[in-house]
Protein backbone atom coordinates (compact mmCIF):
# COMPACT_ATOMS: atom_id res chain seq x y z
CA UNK A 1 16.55 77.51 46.65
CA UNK A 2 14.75 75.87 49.90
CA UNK A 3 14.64 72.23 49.55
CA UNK A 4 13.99 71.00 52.66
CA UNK A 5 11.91 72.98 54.94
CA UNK A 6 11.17 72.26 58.94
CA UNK A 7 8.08 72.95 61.16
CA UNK A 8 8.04 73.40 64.65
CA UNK A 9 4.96 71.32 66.01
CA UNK A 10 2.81 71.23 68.68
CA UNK A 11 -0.82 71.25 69.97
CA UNK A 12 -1.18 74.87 69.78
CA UNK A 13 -3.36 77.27 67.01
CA UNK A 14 -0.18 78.76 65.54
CA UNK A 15 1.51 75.66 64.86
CA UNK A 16 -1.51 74.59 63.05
CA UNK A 17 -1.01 77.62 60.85
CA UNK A 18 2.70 76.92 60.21
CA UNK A 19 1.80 73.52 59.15
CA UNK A 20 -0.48 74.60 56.82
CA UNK A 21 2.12 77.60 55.68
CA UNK A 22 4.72 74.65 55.65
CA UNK A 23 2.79 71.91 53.68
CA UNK A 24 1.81 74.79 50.90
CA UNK A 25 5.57 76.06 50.72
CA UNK A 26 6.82 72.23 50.18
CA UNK A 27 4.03 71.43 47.58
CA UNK A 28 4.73 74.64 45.31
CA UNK A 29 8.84 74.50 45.98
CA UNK A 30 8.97 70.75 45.82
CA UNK A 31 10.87 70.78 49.43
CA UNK A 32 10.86 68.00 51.61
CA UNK A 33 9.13 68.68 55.07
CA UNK A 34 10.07 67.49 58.33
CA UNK A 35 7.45 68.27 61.06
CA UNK A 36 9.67 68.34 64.65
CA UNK A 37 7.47 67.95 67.80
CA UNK A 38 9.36 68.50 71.16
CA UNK A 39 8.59 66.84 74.41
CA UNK A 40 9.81 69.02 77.12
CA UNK A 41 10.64 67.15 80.20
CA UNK A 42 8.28 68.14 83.50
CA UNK A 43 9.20 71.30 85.06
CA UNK A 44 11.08 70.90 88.71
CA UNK A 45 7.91 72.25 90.58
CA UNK A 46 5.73 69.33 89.65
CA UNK A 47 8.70 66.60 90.42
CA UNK A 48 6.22 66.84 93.65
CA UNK A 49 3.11 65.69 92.21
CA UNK A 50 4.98 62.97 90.24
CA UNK A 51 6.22 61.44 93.66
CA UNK A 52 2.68 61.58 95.18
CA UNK A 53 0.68 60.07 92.28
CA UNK A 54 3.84 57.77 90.95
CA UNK A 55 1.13 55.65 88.69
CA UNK A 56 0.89 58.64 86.45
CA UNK A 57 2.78 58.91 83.49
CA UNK A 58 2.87 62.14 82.25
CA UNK A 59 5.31 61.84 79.38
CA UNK A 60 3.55 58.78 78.04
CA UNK A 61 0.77 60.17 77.74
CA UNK A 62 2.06 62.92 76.14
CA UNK A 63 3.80 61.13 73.62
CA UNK A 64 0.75 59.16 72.44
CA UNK A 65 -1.03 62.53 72.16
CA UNK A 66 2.21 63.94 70.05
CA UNK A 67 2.13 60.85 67.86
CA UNK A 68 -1.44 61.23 67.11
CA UNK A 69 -0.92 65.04 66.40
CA UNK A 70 1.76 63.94 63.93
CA UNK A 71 -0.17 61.30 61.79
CA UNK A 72 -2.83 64.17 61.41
CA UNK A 73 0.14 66.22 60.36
CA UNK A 74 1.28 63.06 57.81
CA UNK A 75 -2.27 62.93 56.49
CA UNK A 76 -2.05 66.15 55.35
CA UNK A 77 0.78 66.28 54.10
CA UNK A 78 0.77 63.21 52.09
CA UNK A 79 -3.16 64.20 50.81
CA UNK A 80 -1.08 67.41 49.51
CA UNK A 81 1.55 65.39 47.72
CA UNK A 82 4.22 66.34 50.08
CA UNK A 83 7.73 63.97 50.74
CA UNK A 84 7.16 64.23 54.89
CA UNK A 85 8.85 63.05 57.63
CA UNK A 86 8.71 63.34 61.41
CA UNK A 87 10.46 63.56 64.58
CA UNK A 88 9.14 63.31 68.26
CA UNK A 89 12.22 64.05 70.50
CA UNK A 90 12.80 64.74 73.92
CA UNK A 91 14.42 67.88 74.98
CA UNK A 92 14.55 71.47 75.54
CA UNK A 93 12.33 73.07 73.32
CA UNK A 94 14.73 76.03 71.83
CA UNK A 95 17.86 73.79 71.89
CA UNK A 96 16.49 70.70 70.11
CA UNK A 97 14.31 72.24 67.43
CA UNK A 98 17.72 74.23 66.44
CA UNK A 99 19.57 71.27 66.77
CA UNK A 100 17.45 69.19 64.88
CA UNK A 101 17.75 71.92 61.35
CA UNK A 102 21.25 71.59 61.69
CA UNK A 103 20.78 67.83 61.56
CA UNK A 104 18.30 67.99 58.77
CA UNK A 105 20.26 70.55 56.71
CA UNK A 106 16.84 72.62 56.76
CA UNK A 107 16.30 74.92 53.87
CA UNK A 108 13.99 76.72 56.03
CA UNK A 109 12.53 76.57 59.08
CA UNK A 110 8.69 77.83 60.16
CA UNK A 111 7.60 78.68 63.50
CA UNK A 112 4.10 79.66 65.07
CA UNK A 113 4.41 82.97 66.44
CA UNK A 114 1.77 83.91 69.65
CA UNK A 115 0.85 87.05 70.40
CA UNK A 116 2.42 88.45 73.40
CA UNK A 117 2.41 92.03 74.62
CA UNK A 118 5.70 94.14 74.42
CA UNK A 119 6.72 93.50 77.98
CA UNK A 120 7.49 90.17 77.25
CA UNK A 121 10.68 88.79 76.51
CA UNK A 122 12.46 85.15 76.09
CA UNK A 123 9.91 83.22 74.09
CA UNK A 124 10.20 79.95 72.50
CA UNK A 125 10.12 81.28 68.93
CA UNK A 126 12.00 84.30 69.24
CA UNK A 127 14.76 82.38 70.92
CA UNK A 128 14.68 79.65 68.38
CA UNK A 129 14.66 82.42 65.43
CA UNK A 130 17.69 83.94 67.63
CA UNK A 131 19.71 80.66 66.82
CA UNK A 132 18.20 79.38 63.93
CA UNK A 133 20.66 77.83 61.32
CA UNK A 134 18.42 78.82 58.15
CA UNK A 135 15.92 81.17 57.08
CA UNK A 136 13.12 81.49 59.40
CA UNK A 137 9.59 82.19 58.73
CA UNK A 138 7.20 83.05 61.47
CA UNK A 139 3.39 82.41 60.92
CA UNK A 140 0.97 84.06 63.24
């Protein structure tokens, strides 16, 4: 039986959808949802740009805009019926959304899938489906 169920989520279409997917599943199971939203550090290239405009703050920023997404996320949720919670960590993408349904003891876990053509490989969701502790259902 899936009692507690976790979404990947970020800014992007398909995450919408597995919200959506992932608030519906927890009101008809009765599961528990945990929305995880990842803030991967800056990439080495742009360790550059940070240096020449140091007043910027990039991750802040980025956080406020995560936090926001989230309380939309809550709203819904809650509006639904839904027992919600919600994490905004810091991390590699793959590693700490794996690492946070082992923590959770997730049920299930949903992703947003993009479309991608068949040349390529290494993608956030398949990588995280790769490693995933739990059942795994892809929304696209």
């Amino acid at each position: 039986m899936i009692h507690k169920i976790m979404v990947a989520y970020d800014e992007s279409a398909e995450a919408g959808w597995a919200l959506q997917a992932s608030i519906e599943l927890a009101k008809t199971l009765g599961a528990e949802l945990t929305v995880v939203t990842v803030l991967e550090p800056l990439a080495g290239y742009y360790s550059f740009a940070a240096s020449v405009v140091p007043a910027w703050d990039w991750t802040e920023e980025k956080r406020v805009r995560y936090s926001a997404l989230q309380a939309g996320a809550r709203q819904q949720a809650t509006a639904s019926g839904v027992v919600f919670d919600a994490e905004l960590i810091n991390g590699d993408e793959v590693n700490t959304i794996v690492e946070c349904a082992k923590r959770h003891h997730s049920d299930l876990l949903v992703l947003g899938m993009r479309k991608h053509s068949w040349l390529m490989t290494g993608h956030t969701s398949q990588d995280v489906a790769e490693r995933a502790p739990c059942a795994v259902l892809g929304i696209k």
